[in-house]
Protein backbone atom coordinates (compact mmCIF):
# COMPACT_ATOMS: atom_id res chain seq x y z
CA UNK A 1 -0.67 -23.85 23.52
CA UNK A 2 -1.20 -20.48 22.78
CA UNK A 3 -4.69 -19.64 24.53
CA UNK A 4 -3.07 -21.95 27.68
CA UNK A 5 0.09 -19.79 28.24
CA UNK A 6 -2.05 -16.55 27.83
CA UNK A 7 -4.26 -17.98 30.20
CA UNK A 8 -1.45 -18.13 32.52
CA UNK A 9 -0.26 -14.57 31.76
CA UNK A 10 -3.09 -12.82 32.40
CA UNK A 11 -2.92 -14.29 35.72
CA UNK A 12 1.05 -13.17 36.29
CA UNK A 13 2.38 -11.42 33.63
CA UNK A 14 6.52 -12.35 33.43
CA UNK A 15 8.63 -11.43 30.29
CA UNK A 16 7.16 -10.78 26.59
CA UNK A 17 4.31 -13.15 24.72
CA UNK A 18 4.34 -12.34 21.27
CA UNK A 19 1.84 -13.56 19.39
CA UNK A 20 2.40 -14.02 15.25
CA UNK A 21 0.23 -14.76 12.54
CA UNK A 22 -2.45 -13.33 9.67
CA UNK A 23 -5.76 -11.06 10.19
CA UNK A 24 -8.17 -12.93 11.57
CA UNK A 25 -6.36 -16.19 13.32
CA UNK A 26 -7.09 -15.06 16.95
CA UNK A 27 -4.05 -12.91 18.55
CA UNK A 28 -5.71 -9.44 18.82
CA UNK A 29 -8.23 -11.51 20.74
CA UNK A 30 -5.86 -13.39 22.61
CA UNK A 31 -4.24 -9.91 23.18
CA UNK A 32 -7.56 -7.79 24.60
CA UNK A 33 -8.57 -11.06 26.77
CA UNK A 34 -5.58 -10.68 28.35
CA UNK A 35 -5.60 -7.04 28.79
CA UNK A 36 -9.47 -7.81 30.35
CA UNK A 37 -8.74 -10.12 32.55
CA UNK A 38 -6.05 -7.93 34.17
CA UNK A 39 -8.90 -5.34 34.72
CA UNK A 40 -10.96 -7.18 36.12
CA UNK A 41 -8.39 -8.20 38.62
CA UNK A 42 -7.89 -4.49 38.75
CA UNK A 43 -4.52 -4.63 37.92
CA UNK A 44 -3.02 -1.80 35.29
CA UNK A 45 -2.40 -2.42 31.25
CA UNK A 46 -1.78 -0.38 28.53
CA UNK A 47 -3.29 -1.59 25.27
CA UNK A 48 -2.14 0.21 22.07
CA UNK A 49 -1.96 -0.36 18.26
CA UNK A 50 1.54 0.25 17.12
CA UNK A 51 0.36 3.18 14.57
CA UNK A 52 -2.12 5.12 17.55
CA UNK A 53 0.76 4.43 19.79
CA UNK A 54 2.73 6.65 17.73
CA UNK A 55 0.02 9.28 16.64
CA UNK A 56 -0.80 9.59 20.44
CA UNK A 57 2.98 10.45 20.62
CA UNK A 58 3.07 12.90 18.12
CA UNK A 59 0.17 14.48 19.30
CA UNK A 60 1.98 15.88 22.36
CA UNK A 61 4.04 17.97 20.60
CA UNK A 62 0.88 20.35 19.89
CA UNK A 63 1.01 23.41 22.19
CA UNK A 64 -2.63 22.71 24.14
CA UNK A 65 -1.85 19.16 24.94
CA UNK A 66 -2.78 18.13 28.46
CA UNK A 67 0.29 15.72 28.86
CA UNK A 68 3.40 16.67 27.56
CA UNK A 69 5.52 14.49 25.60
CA UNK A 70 7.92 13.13 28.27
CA UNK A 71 5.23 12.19 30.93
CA UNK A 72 3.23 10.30 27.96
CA UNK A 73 6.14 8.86 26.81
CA UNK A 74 7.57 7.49 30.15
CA UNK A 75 4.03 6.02 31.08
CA UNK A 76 4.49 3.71 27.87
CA UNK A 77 8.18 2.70 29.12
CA UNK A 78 7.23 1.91 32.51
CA UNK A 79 3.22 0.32 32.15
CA UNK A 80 3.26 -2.23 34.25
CA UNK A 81 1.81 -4.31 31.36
CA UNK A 82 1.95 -3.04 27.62
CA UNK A 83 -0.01 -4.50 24.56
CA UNK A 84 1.22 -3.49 21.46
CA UNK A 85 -1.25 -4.52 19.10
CA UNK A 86 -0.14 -4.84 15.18
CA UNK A 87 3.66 -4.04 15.26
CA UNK A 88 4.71 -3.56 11.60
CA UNK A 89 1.86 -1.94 10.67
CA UNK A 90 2.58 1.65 11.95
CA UNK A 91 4.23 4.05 9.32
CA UNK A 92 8.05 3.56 8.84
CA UNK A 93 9.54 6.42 9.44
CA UNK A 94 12.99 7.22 10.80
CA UNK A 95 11.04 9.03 13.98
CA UNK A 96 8.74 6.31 14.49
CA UNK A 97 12.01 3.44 14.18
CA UNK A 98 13.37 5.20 16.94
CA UNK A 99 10.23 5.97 19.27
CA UNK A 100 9.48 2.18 18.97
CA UNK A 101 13.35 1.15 19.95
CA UNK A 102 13.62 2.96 22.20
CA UNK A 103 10.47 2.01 24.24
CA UNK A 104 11.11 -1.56 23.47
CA UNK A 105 14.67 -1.36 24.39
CA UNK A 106 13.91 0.25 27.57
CA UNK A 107 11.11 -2.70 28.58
CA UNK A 108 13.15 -5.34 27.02
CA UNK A 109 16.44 -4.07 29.51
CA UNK A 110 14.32 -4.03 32.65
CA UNK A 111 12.35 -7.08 31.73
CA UNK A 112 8.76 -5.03 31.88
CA UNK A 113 6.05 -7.77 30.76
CA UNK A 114 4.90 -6.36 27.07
CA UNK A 115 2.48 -8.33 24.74
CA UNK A 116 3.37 -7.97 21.35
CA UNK A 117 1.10 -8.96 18.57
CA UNK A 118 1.86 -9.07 14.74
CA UNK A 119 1.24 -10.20 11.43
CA UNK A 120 4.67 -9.79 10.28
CA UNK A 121 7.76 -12.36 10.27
CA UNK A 122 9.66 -11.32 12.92
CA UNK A 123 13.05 -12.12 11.10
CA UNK A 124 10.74 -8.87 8.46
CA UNK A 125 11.08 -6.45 11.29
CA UNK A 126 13.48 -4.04 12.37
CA UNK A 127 16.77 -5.70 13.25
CA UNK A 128 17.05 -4.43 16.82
CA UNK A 129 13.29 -5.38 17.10
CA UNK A 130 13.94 -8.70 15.74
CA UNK A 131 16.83 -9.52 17.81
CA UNK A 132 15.02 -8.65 20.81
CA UNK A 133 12.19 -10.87 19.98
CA UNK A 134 14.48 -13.75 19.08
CA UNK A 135 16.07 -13.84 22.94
CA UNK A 136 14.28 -17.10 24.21
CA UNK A 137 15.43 -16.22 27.58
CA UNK A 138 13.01 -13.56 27.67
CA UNK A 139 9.95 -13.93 24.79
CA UNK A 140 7.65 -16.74 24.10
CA UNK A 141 6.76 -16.51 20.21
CA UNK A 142 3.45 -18.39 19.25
CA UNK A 143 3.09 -18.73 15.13
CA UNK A 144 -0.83 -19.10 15.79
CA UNK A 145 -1.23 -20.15 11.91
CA UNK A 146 1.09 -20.34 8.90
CA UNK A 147 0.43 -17.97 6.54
CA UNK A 148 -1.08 -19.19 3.70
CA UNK A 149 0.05 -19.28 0.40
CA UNK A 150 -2.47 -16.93 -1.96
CA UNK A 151 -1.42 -17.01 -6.00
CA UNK A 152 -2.93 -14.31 -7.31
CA UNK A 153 -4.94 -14.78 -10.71
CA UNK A 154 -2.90 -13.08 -13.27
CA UNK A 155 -6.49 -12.22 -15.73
CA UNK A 156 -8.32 -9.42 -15.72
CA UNK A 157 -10.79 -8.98 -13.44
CA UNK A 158 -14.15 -8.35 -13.74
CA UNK A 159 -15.32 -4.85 -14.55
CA UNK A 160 -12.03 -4.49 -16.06
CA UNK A 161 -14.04 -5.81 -19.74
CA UNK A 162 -12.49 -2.18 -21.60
CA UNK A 163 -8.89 -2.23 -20.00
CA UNK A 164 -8.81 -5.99 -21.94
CA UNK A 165 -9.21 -4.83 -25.04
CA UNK A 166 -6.60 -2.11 -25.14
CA UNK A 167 -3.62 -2.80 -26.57
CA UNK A 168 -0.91 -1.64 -28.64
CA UNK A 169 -2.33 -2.54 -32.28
CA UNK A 170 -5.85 -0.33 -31.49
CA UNK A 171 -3.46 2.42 -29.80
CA UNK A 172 -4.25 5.96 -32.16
CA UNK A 173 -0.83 7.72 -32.03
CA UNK A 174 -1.24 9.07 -35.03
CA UNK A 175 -4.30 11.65 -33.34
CA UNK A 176 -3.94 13.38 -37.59
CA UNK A 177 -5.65 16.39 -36.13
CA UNK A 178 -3.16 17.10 -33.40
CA UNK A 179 -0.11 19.47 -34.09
CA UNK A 180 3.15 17.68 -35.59
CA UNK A 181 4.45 18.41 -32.33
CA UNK A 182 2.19 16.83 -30.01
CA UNK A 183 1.97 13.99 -32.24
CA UNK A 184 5.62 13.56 -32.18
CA UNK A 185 5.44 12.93 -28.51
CA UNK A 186 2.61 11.03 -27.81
CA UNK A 187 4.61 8.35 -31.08
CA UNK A 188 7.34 8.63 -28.83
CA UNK A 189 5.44 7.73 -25.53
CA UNK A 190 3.90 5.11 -27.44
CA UNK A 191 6.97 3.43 -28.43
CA UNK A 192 9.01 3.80 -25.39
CA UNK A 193 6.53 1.71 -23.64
CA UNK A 194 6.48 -0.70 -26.25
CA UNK A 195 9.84 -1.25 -25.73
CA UNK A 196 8.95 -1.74 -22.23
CA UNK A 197 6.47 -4.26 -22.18
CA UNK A 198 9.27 -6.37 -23.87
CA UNK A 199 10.89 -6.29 -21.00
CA UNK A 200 9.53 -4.30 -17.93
CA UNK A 201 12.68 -3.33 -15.26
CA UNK A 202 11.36 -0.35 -13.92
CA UNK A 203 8.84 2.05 -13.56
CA UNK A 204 6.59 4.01 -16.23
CA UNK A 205 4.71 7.10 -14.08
CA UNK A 206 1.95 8.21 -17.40
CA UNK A 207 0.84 11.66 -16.59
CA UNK A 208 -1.95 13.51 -18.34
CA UNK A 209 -5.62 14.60 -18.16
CA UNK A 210 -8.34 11.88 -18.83
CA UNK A 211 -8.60 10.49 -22.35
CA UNK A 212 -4.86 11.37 -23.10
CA UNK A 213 -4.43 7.54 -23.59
CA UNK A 214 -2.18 6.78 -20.44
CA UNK A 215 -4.67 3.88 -19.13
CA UNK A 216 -4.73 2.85 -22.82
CA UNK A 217 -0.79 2.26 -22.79
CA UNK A 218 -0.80 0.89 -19.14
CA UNK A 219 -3.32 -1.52 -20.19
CA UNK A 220 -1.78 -2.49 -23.64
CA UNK A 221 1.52 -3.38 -21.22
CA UNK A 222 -0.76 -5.69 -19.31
CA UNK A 223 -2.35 -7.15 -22.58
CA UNK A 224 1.21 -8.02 -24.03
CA UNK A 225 2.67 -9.43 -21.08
CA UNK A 226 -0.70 -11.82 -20.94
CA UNK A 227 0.19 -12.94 -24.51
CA UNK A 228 3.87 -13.66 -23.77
CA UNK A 229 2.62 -15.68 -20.77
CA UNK A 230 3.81 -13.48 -18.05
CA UNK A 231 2.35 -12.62 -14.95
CA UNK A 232 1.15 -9.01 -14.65
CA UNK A 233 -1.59 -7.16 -12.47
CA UNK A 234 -3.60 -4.19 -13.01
CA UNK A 235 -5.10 -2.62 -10.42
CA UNK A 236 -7.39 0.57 -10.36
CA UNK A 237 -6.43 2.09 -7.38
CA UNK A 238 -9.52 3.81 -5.31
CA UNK A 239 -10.93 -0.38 -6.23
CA UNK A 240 -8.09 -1.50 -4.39
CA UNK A 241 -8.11 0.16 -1.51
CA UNK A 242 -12.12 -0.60 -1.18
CA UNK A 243 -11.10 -4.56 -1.92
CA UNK A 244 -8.14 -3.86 0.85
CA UNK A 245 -11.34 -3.05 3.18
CA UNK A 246 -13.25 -5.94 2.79
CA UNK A 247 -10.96 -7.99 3.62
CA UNK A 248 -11.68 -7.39 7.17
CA UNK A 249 -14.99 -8.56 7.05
CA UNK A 250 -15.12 -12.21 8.65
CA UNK A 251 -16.71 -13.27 5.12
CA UNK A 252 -13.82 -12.57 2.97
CA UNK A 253 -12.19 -15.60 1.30
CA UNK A 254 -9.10 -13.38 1.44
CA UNK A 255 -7.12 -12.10 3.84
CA UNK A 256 -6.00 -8.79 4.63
CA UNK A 257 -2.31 -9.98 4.30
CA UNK A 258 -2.65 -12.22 1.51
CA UNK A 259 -4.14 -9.79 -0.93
CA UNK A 260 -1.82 -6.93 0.29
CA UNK A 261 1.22 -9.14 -0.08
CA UNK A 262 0.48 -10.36 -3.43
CA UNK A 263 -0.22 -6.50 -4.83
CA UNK A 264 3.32 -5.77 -3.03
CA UNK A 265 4.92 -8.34 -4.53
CA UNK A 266 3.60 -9.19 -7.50
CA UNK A 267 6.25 -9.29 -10.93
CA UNK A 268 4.70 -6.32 -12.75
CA UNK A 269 2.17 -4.02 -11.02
CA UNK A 270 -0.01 -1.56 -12.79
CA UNK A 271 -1.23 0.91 -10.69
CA UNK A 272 -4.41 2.98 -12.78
CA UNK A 273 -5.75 6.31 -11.24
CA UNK A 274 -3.38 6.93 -8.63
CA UNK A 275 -3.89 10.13 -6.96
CA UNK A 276 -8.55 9.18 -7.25
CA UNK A 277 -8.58 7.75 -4.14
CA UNK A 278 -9.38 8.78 -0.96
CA UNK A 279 -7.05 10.37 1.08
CA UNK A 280 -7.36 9.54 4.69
CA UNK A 281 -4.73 8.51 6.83
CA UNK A 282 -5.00 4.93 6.09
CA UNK A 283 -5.36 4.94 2.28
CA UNK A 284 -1.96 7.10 1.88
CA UNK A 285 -0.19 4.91 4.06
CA UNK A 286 -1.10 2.05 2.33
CA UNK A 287 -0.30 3.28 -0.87
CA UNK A 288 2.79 4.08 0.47
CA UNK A 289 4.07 1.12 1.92
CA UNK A 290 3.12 -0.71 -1.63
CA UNK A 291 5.01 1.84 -3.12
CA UNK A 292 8.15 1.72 -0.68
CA UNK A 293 8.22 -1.93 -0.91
CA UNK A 294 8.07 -2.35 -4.57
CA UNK A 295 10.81 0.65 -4.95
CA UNK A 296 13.18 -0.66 -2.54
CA UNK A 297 12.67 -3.94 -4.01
CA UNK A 298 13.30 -1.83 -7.70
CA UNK A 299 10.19 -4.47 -9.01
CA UNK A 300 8.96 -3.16 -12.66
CA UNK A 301 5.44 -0.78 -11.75
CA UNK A 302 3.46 1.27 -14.16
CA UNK A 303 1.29 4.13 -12.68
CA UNK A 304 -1.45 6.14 -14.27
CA UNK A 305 -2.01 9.31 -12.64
CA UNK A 306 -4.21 13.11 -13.75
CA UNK A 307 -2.61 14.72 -10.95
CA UNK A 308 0.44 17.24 -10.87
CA UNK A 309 3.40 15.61 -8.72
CA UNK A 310 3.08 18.33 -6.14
CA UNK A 311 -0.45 16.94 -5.29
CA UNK A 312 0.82 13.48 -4.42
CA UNK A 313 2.11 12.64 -0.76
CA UNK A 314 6.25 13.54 -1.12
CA UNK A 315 7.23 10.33 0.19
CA UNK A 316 5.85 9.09 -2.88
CA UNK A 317 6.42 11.75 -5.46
CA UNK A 318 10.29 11.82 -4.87
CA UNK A 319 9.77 7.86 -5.99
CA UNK A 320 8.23 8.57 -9.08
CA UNK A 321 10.34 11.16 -10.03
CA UNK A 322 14.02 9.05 -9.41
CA UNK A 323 15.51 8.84 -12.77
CA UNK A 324 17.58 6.01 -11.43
CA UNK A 325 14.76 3.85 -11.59
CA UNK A 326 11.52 5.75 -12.93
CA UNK A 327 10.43 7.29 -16.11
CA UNK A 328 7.97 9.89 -16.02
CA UNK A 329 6.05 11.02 -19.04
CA UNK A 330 3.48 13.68 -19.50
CA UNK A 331 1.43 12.73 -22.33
CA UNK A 332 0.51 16.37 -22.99
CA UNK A 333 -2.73 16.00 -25.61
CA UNK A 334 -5.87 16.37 -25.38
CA UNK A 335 -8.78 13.93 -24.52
CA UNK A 336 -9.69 11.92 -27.50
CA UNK A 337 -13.12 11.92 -26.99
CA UNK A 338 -12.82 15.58 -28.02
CA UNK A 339 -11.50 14.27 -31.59
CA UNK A 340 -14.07 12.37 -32.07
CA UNK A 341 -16.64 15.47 -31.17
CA UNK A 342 -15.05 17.43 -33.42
CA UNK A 343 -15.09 15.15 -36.41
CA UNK A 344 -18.75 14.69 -35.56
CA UNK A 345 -19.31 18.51 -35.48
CA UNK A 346 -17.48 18.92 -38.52
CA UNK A 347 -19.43 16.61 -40.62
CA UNK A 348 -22.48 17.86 -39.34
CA UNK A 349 -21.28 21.45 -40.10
CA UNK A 350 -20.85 19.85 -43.86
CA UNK A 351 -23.88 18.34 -44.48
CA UNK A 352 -25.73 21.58 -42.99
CA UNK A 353 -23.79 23.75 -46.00
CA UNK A 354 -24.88 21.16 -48.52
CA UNK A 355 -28.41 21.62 -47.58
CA UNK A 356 -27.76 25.68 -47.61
CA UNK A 357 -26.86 25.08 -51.24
């Protein structure tokens, strides 16, 4: 039904098609055949992904542009035929809620044919979006496939053979060759998130240079929420993002949705190296949307992270930092691997005096 009534709109275009459903079930395609066949019947379309519609935007504030902002932006209102590809996937900002309304307001008001294409419920989106999308005198919505359900495996994956073995019995806190002060806090750290894993209802941000023992604790949460036969999932972050990828390839027993809604949504999230990954456009909003979602949602999330706050993208640092629902701790000793080199050094040192002797 879907393929016939596109069929029939690339020939005349009349109100909105909007065409709903996961990566990979066909609507992009749907989408650009349409937007081919009116070229080759020489007739004008705009095709645009909802997040380059918006950086094209924003790129016409910059002094040397060739088109200023209000020709660019009235030659989206007024395209005789617009394709927004991906709506819900652009960045959620309060400028970018508005740019979108008000282009979609303006097309929806003067009836402009628009082709709207997303993998997102539609009841999920904006509420002036939503409502406009929901007016049957005007849209034809085509659910091309149900989403699928995906349940998550709540074990440790593989490569993750180290993380499984951490837990809260093997945990050093005692460090005997740290100051009293140091190992005051890292006894406290250590039992604040055993309390914690007892009952995880917000978020633990660990903080400290590697081998301080934060992916240790992290890990240990995961181990005794396995034991108490709760779901948990622990996630190294820069992995994530590369498992994220791959779910665009046409191979991938996963979707891109289904893996990126269960990370979003699942009861306790660990979230191990933040801050390691790569930071192109793409990654950090990712990262950000899992963040936003879990934090407006207030679901329990552990991170692990080396770097300073002031490194980390603001949108998500002012998260981390909100007392009303996150508790930051700097775990401020040293790497243990350096204990252990010392106590190696110093019974070498020992034995060397001995043979002195």
């Amino acid at each position: 039904m879907a393929y016939d009534f596109a069929r029939a709109f690339a020939k005349e275009p009349k109100g909105w098609l909007v065409l709903l459903g996961p990566s990979g079930c066909g609507k992009t395609h749907l989408a650009a055949a349409i937007a081919n066949e009116r070229i080759k019947q020489e007739q004008p379309v705009l095709y645009k992904t909802a997040p380059d519609l918006l950086d094209d935007l924003r790129s016409t504030f910059n002094p040397g542009h060739e088109t200023p902002y209000d020709q660019s932006f009235n030659i989206l209102r007024n395209a005789p035929l617009l394709i927004i590809d991906d709506l819900g996937t652009q960045s959620s900002t309060s400028w970018a809620k508005e740019k979108l309304d008000q282009l979609l307001n303006h097309r929806y008001s003067q009836q402009l044919p628009t082709v709207i294409t997303t993998s997102t419920p539609v009841e999920q989106l904006d509420e002036r979006i939503c409502s406009r999308l929901s007016d049957n005198s005007l849209c034809q919505v085509f659910v091309l496939e149900e989403k699928q359900t995906y349940s998550p495996d709540y074990t440790w994956a593989p490569g993750l053979e180290l993380q499984k073995q951490m837990t809260f019995k093997n945990f050093d806190w005692h460090r005997v060759n740290l100051p009293l002060k140091q190992r005051e806090s890292l006894e406290f750290v250590y039992r604040q998130t055993l309390e914690y894993a007892k009952s995880p209802e917000s978020w633990i941000v660990f903080q400290g240079v590697t081998g301080c023992g934060k992916t240790h604790l992290a890990a240990a949460i995961v181990n005794y929420r396995y034991q108490a036969g709760k779901p948990a999932l622990f996630i190294v972050v820069p992995e994530f993002l590369d498992h994220l990828r791959s779910t665009f390839s046409p191979e991938s027993k996963v979707s891109y949705d289904q893996l990126f809604e269960s990370v979003k949504t699942t009861p306790l999230l660990v979230l191990d190296d933040f801050g390691e990954q790569e930071t192109t456009p793409w990654a950090q909003e990712k990262l950000y949307q899992v963040i936003n979602y879990r934090y407006n949602a207030q679901l329990p999330t552990v991170i692990t992270t080396r770097c300073s706050l002031d490194d980390i993208d603001n949108r998500i640092s002012s998260r981390f930092v909100d007392r009303k629902l996150s508790m930051p701790y700097n775990i401020d000793v040293p790497d243990y691997r350096g204990d252990l080199n010392t106590k190696k050094g110093s019974r070498t040192s020992t034995r060397f005096k001995r043979q002195r002797r």
